[in-house]
C-alpha atoms as a PDB file:
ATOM      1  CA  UNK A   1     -57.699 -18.221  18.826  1.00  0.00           C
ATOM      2  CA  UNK A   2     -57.158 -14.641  19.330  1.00  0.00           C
ATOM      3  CA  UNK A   3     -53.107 -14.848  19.444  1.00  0.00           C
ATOM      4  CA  UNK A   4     -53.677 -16.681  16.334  1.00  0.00           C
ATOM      5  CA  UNK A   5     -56.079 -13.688  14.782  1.00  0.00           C
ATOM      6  CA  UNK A   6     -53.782 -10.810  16.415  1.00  0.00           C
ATOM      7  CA  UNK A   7     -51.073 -12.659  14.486  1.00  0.00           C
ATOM      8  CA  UNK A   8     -52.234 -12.787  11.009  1.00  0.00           C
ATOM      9  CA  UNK A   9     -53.227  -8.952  11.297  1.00  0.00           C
ATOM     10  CA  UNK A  10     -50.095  -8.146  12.590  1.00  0.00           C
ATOM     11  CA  UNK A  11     -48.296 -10.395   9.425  1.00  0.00           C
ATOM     12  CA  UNK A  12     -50.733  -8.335   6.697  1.00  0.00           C
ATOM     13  CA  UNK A  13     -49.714  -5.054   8.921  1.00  0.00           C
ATOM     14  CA  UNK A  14     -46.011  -6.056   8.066  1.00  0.00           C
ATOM     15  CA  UNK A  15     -46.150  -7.443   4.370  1.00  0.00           C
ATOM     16  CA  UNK A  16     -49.396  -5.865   3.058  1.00  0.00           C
ATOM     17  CA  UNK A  17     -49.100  -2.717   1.225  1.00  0.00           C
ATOM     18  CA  UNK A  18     -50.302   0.788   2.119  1.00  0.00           C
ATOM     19  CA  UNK A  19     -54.479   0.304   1.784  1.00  0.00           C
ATOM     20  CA  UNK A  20     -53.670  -3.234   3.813  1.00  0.00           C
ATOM     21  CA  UNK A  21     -52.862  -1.236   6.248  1.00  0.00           C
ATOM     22  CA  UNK A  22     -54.700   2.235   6.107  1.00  0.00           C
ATOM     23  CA  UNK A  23     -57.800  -0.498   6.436  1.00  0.00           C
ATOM     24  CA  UNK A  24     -56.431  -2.198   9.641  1.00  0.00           C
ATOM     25  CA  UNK A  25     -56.077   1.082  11.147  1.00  0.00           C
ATOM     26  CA  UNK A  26     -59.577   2.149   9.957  1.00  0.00           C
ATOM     27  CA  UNK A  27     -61.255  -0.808  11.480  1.00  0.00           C
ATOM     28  CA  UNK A  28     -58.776  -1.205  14.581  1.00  0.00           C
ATOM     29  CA  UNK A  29     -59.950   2.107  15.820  1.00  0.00           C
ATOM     30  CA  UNK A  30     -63.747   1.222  15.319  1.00  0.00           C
ATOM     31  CA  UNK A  31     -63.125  -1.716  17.451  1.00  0.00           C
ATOM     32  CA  UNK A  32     -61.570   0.268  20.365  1.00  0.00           C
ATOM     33  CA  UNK A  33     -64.321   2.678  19.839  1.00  0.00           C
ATOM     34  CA  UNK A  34     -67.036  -0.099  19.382  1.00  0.00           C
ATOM     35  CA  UNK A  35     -65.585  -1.590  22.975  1.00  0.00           C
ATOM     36  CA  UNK A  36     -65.670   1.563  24.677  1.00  0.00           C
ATOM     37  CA  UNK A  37     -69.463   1.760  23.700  1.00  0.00           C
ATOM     38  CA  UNK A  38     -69.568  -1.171  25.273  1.00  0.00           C
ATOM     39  CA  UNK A  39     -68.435  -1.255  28.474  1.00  0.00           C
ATOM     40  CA  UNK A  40     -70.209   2.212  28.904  1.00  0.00           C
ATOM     41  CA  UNK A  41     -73.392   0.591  28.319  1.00  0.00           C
ATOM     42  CA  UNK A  42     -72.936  -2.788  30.663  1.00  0.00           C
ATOM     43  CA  UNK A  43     -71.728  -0.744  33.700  1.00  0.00           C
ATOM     44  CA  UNK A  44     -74.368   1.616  33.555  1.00  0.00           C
ATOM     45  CA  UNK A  45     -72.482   4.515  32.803  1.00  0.00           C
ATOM     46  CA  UNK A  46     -73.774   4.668  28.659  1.00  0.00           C
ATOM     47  CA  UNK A  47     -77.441   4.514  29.339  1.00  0.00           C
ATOM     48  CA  UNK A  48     -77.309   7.181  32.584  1.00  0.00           C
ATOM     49  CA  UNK A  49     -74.660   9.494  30.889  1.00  0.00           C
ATOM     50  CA  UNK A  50     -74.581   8.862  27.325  1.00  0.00           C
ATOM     51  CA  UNK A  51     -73.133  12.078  26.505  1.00  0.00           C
ATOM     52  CA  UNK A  52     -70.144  10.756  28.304  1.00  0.00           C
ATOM     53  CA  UNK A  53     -69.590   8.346  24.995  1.00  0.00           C
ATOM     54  CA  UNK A  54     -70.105  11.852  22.865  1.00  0.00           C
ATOM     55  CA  UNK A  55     -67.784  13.551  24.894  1.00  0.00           C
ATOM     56  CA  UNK A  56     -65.027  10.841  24.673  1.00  0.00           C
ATOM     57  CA  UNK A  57     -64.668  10.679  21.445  1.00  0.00           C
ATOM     58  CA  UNK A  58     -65.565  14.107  20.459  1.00  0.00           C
ATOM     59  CA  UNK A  59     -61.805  14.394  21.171  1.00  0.00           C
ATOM     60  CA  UNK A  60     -61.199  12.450  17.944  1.00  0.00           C
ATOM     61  CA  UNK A  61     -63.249  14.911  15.833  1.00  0.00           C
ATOM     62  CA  UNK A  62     -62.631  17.718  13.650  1.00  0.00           C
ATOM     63  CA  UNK A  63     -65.046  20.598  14.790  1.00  0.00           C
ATOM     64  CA  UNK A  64     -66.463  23.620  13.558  1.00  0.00           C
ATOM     65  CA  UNK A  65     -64.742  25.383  16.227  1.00  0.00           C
ATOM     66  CA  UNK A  66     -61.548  26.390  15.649  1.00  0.00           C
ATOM     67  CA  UNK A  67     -60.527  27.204  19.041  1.00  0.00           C
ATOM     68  CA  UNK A  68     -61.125  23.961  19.685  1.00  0.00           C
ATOM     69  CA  UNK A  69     -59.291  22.528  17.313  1.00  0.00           C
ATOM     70  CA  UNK A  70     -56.076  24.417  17.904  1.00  0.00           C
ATOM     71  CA  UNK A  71     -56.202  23.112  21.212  1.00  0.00           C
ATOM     72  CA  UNK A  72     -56.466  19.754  20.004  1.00  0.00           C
ATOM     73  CA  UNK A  73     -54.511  19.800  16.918  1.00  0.00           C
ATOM     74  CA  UNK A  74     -54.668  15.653  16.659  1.00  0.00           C
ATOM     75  CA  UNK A  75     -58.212  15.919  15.186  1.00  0.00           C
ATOM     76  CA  UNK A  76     -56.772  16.965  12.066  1.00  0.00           C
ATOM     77  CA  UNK A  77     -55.623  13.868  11.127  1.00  0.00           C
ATOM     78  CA  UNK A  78     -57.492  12.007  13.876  1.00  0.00           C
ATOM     79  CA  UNK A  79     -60.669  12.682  12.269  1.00  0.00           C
ATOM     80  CA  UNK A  80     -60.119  10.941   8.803  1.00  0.00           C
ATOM     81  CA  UNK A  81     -59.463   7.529  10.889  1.00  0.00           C
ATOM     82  CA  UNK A  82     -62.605   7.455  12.637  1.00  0.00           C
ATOM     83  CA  UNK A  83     -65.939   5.585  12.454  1.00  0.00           C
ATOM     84  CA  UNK A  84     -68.792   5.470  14.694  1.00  0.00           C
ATOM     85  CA  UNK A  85     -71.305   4.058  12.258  1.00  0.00           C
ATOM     86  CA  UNK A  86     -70.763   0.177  11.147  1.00  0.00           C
ATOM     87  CA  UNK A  87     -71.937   0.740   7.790  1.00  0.00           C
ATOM     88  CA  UNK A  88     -69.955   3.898   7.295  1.00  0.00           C
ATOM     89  CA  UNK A  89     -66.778   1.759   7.911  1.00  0.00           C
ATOM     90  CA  UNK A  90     -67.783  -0.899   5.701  1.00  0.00           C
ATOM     91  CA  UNK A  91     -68.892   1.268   2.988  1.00  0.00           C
ATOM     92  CA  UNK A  92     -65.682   3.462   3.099  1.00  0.00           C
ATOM     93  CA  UNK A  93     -63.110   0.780   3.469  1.00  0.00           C
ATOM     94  CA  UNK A  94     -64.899  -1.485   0.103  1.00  0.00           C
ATOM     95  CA  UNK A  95     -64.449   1.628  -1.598  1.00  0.00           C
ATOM     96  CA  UNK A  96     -60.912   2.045  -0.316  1.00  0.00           C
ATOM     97  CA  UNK A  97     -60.023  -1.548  -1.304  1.00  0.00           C
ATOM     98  CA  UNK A  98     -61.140  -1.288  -4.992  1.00  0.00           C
ATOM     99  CA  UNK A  99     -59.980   1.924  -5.916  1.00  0.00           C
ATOM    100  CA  UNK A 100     -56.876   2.084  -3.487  1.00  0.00           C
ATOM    101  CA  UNK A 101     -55.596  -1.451  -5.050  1.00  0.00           C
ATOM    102  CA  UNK A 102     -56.015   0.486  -8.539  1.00  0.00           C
ATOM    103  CA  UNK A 103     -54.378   4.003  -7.581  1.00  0.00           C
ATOM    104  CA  UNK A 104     -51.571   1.997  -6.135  1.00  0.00           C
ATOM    105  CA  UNK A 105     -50.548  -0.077  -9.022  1.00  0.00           C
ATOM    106  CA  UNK A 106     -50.935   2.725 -11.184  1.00  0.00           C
ATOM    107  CA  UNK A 107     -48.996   5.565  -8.970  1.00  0.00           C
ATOM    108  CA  UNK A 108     -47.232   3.633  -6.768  1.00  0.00           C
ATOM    109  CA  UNK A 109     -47.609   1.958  -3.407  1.00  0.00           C
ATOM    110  CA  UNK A 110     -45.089   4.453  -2.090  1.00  0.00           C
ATOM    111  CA  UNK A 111     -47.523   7.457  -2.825  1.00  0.00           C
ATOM    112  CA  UNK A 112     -50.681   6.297  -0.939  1.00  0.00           C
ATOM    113  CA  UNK A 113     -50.529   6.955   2.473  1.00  0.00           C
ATOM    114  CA  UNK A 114     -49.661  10.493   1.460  1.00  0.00           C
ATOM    115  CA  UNK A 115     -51.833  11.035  -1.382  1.00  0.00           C
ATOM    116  CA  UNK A 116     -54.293   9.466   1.589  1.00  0.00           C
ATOM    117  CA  UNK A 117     -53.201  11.935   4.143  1.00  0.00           C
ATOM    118  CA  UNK A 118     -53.301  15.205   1.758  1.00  0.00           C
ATOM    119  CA  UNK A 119     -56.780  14.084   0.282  1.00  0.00           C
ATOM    120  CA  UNK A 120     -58.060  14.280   3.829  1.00  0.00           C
ATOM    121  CA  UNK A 121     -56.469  17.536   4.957  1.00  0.00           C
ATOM    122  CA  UNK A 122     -57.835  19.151   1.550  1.00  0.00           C
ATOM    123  CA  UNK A 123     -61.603  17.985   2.771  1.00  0.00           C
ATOM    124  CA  UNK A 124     -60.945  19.124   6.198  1.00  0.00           C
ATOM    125  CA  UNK A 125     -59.929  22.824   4.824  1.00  0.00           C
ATOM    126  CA  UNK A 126     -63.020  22.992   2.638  1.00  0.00           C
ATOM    127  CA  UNK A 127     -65.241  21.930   5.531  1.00  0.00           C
ATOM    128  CA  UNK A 128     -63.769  24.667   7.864  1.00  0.00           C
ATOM    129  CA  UNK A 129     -64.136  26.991   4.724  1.00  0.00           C
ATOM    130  CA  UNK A 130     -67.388  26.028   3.986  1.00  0.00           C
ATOM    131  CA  UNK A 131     -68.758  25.378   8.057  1.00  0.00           C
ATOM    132  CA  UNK A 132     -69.289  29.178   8.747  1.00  0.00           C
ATOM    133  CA  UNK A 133     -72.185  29.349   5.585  1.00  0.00           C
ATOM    134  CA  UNK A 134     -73.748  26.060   5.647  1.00  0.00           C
ATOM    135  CA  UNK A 135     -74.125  25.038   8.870  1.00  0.00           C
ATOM    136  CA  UNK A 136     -73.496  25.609  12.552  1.00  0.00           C
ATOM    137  CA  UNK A 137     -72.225  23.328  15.841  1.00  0.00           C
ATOM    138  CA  UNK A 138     -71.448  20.901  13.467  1.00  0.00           C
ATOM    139  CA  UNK A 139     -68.043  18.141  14.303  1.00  0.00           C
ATOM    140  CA  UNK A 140     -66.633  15.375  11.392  1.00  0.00           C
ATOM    141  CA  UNK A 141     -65.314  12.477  10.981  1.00  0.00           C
ATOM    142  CA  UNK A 142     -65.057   9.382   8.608  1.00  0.00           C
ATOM    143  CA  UNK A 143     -62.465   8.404   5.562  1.00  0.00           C
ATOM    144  CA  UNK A 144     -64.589   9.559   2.979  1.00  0.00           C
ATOM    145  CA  UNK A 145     -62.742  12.890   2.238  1.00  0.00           C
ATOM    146  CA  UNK A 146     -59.337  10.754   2.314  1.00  0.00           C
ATOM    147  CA  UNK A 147     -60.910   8.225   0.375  1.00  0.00           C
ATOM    148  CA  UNK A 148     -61.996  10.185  -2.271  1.00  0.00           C
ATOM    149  CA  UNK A 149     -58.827  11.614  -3.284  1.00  0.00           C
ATOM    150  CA  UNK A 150     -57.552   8.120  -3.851  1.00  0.00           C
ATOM    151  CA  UNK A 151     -60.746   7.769  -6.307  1.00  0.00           C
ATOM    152  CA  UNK A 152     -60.134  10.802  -8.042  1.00  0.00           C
ATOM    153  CA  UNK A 153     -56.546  10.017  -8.622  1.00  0.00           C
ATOM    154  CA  UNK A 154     -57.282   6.646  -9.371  1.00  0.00           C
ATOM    155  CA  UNK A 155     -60.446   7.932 -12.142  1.00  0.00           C
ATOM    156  CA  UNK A 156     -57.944  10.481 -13.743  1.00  0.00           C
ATOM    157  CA  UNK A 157     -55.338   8.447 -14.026  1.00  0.00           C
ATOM    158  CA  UNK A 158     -57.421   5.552 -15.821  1.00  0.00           C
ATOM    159  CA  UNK A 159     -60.628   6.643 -16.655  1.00  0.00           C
ATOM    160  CA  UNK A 160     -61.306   4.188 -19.579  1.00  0.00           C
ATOM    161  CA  UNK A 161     -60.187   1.092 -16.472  1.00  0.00           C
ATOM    162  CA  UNK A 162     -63.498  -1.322 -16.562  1.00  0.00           C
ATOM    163  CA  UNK A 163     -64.900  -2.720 -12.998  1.00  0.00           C
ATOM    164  CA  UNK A 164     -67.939  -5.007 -12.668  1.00  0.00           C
ATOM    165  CA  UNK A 165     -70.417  -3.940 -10.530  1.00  0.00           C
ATOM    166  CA  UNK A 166     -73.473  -5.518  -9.669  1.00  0.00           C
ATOM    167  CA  UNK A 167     -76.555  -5.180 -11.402  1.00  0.00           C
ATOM    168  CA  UNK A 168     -74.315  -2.312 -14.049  1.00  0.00           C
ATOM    169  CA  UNK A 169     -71.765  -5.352 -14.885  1.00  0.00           C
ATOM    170  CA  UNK A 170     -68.382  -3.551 -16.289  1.00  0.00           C
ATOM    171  CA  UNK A 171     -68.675   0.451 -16.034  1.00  0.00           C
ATOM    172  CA  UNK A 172     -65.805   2.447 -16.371  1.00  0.00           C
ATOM    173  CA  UNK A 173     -63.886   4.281 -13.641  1.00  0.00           C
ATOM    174  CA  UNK A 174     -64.496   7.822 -15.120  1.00  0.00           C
ATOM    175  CA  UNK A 175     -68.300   6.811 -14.640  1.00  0.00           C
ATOM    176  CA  UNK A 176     -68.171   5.814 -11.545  1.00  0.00           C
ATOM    177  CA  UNK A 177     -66.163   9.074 -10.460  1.00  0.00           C
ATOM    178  CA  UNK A 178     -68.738  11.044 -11.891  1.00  0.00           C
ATOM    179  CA  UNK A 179     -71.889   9.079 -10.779  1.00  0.00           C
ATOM    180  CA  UNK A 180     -70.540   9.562  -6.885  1.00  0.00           C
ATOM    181  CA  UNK A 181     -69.574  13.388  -7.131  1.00  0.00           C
ATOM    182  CA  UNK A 182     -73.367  13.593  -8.563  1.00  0.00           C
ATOM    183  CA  UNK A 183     -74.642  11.390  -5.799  1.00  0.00           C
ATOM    184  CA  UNK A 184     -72.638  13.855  -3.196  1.00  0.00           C
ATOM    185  CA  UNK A 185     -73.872  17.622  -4.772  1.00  0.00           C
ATOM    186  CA  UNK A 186     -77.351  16.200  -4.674  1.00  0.00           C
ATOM    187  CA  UNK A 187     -76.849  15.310  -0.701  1.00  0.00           C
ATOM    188  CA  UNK A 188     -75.595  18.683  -0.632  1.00  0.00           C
ATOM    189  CA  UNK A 189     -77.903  20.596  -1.983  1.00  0.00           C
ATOM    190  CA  UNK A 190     -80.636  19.232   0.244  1.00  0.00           C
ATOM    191  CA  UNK A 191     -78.128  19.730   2.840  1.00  0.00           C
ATOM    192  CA  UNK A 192     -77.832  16.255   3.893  1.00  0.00           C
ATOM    193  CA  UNK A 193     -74.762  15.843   5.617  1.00  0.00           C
ATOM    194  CA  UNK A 194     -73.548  19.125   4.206  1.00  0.00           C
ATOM    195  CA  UNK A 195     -70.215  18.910   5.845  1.00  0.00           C
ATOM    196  CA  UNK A 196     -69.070  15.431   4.449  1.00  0.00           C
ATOM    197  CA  UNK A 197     -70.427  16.531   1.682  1.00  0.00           C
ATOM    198  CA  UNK A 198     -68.203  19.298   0.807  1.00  0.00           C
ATOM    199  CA  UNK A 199     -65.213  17.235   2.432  1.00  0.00           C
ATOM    200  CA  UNK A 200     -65.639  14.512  -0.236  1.00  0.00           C
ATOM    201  CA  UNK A 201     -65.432  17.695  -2.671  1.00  0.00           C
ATOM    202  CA  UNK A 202     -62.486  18.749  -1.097  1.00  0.00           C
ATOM    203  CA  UNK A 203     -60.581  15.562  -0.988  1.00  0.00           C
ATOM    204  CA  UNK A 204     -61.444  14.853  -4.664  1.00  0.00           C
ATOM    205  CA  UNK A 205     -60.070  18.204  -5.973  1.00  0.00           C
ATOM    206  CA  UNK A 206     -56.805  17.423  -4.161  1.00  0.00           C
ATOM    207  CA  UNK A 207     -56.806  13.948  -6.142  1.00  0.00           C
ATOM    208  CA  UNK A 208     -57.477  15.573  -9.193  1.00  0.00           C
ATOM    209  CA  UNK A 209     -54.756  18.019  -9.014  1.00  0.00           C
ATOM    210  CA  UNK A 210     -52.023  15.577  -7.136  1.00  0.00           C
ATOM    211  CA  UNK A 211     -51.892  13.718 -10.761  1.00  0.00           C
ATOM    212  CA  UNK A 212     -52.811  16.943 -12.891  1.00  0.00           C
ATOM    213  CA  UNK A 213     -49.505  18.066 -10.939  1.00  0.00           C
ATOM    214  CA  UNK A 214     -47.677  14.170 -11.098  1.00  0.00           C
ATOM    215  CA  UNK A 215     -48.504  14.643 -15.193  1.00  0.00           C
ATOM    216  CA  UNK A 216     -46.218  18.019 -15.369  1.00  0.00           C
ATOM    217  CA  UNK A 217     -42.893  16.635 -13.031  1.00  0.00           C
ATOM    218  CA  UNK A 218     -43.703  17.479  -9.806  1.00  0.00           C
ATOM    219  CA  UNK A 219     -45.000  15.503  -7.172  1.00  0.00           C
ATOM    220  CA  UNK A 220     -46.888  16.984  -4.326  1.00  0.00           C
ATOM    221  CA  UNK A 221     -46.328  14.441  -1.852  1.00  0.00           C
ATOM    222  CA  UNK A 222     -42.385  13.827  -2.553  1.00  0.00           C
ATOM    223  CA  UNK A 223     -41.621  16.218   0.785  1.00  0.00           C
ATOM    224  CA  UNK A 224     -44.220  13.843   3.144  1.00  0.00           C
ATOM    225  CA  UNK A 225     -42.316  11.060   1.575  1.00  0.00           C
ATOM    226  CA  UNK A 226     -38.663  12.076   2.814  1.00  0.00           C
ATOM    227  CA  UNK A 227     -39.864  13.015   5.878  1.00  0.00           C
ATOM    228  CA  UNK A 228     -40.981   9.267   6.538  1.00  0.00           C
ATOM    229  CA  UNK A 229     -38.018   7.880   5.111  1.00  0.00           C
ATOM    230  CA  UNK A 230     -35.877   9.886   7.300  1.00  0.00           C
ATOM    231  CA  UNK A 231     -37.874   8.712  10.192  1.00  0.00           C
ATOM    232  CA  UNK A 232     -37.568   5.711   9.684  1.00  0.00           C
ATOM    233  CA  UNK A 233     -33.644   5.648   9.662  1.00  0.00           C
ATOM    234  CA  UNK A 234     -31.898   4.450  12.629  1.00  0.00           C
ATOM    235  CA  UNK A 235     -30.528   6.964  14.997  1.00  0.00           C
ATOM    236  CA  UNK A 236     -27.771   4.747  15.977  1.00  0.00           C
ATOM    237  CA  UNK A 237     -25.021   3.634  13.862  1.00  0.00           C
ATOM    238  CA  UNK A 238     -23.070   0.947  15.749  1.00  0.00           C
ATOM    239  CA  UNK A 239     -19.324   1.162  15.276  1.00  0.00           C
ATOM    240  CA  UNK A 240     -17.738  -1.285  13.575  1.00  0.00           C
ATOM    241  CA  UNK A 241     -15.293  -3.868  15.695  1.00  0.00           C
ATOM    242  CA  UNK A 242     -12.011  -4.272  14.828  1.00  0.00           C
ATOM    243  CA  UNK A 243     -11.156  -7.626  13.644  1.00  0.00           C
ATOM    244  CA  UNK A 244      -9.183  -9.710  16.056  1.00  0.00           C
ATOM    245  CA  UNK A 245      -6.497 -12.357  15.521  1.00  0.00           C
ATOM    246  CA  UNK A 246      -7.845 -16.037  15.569  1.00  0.00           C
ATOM    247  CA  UNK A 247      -5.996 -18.400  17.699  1.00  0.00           C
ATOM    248  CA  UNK A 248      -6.141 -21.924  17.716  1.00  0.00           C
ATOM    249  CA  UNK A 249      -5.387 -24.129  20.543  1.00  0.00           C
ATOM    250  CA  UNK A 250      -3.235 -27.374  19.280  1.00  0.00           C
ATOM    251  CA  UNK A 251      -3.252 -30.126  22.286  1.00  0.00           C
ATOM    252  CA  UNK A 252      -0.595 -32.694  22.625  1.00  0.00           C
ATOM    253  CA  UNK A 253      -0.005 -35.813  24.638  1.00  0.00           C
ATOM    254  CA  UNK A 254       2.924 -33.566  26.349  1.00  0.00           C
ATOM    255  CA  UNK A 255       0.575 -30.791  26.999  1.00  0.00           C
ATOM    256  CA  UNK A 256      -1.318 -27.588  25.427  1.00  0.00           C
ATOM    257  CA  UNK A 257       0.016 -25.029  23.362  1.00  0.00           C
ATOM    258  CA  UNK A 258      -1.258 -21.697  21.290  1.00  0.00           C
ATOM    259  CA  UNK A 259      -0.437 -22.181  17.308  1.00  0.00           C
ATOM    260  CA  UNK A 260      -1.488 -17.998  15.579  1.00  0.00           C
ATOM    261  CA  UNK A 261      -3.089 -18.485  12.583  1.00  0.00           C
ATOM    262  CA  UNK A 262      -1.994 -15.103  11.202  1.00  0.00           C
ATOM    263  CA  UNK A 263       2.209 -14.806  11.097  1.00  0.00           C
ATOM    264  CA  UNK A 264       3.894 -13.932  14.567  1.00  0.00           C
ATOM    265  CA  UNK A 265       4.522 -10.411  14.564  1.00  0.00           C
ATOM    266  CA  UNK A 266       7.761  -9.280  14.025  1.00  0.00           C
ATOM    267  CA  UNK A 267       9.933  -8.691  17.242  1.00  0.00           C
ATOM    268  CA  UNK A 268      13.080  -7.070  16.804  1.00  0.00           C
ATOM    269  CA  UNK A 269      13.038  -3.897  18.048  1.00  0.00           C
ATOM    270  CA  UNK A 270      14.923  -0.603  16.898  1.00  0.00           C
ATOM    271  CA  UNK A 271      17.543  -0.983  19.218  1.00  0.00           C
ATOM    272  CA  UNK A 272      17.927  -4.636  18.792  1.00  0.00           C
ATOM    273  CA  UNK A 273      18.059  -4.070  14.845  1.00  0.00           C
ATOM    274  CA  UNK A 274      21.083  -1.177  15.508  1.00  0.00           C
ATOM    275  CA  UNK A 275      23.295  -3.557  17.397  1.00  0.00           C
ATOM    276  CA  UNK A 276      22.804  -6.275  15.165  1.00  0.00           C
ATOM    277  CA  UNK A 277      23.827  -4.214  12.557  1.00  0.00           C
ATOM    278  CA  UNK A 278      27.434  -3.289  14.773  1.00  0.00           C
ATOM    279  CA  UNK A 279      28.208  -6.611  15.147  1.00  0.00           C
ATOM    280  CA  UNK A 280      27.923  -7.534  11.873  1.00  0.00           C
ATOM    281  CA  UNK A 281      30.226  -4.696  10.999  1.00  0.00           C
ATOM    282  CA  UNK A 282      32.502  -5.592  13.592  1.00  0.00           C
ATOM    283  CA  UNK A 283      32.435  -9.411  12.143  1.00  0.00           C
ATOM    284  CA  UNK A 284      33.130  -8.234   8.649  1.00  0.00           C
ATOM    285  CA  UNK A 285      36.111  -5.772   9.678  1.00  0.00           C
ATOM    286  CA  UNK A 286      38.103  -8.181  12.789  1.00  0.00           C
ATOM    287  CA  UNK A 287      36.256 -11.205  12.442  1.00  0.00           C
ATOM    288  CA  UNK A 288      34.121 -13.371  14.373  1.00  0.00           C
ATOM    289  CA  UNK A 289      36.471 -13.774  17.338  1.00  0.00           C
ATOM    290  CA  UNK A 290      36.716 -10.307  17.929  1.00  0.00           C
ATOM    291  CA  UNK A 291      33.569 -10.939  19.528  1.00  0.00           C
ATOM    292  CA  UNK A 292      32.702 -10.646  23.097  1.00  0.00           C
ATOM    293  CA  UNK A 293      30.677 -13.145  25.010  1.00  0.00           C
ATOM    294  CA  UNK A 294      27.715 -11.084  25.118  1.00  0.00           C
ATOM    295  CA  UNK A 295      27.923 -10.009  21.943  1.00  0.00           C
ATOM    296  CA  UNK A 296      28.090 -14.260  20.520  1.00  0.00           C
ATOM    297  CA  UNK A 297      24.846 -14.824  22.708  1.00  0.00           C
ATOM    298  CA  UNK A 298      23.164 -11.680  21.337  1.00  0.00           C
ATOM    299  CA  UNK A 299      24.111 -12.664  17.991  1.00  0.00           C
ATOM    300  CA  UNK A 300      22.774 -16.541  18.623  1.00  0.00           C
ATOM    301  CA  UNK A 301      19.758 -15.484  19.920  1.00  0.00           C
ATOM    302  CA  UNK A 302      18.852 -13.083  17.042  1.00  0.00           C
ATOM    303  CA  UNK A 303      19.555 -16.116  14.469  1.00  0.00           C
ATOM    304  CA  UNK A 304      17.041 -17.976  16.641  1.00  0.00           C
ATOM    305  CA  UNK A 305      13.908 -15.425  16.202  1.00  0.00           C
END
């Protein structure tokens, strides 16, 4: 049962399309975290050193610190994977599916896991910006800041698109947009969660510009786009093999032979051309019987090839 599960993620992995598998990543890591947790807790180890789980995967985090964070330059991107919380993940990977599946057809599959990638760096600047005045010790993590630059680009680029939601029935996007950046200053200004707070700021202002910029010619994630395409091509370029000659064996009662497909190469020689060509001068000046013995075999042979 769990070949047969590990092998229809791995087929969506393969032939999904970019949110497909930004969400398998998202929820792969929560499992390896989610297992970790566990085994901590049924050897002991959890409940008598639980800041040994903290500590783990602290190292996944983006801190406060920036010392620490140049020593463990991972977290940067690191951070916008991970989820410790079960209804964070759920909550930020529905809100991936519905607006990702819109961005993409809209932009582009191609432009996702960079417009992704850039939304989350953007919230991760602003918190570090931002860290020094609001708060203090503080570490993140969570999608959200990623996410939200998908649902900014996805608002500005269709803002009158209509989505059913329960108990609102259709509402359009640029509503939606709106209602959650209101939802997010209000968290903010009672300083709840300040730091995802002004990451989901951050990562929506890069969405907003990415398709301000997209609108004008230029495209802000073109660069992170060759960069993966020209990782992705093979170092090694085989060398093409000469084609060979295909033979043929014929059998016969009277035994075996090789029959060429391709014409017998021709074998007279230089030398063997320049005396052929004497003794066909010598035949046209004296005659045939001028001839030598030698030179009659040479000549027979040569009307035999």
């Amino acid at each position: 049962m769990f070949r047969s599960i590990l092998n229809d993620v791995r087929f969506q992995f393969q032939s999904g399309n970019t949110i497909t598998r930004l969400i398998i990543v998202n929820v792969a890591l929560f499992l390896i975290i989610t297992l970790l947790k566990g085994v901590l807790f049924l050897t002991g180890a959890f409940g008598e050193h639980d800041e040994l789980f903290s500590r783990i995967v602290g190292y996944l985090f983006l801190s406060q610190d920036l010392m620490w964070d140049a020593k463990h330059p991972w977290t940067i991107v690191t951070h916008m994977f991970t989820h410790i919380a079960f209804f964070h993940l759920v909550f930020n990977m529905l809100v991936l599916y519905w607006f990702g599946r819109i961005a993409g057809d809209l932009l582009g599959d191609h432009r996702m896991l960079p417009l992704y990638i850039f939304s989350g760096l953007s919230g991760a600047l602003i918190y570090l910006i931002s860290s020094p005045f609001l708060y203090a010790g503080s570490t993140m993590h969570g999608a959200s800041g990623a996410i939200m630059g998908i649902v900014a680009a996805a608002g500005m680029t269709a803002p009158d698109y209509q989505m059913r939601l329960m108990f609102f029935g259709d509402v359009r996007l640029k509503y939606i947009v709106f209602g959650l950046l209101i939802i997010y200053f209000v968290s903010l200004v009672n300083m709840d969660n300040a730091g995802g707070q002004m990451a989901h700021f951050g990562g929506a202002a890069f969405g907003f510009f990415y398709v301000h910029m997209l609108r004008q010619g230029y495209d802000l994630t073109g660069g992170f786009r060759r960069m993966v395409t020209f990782l992705r091509k093979p170092t090694y370029q085989p060398t093409p093999t000469p084609k060979r000659k295909v033979t043929m064996e014929v059998r016969h009662r009277s035994g075996a032979r090789q029959r060429e497909i391709n014409p017998p190469p021709d074998r007279t020689y230089m030398g063997e051309q320049e005396r052929l060509d004497s003794i066909l001068d010598k035949i046209k000046k004296s005659g045939f019987d001028s001839l030598d013995e030698d030179d009659k075999k040479f000549l027979h042979d040569a009307s035999q090839k």
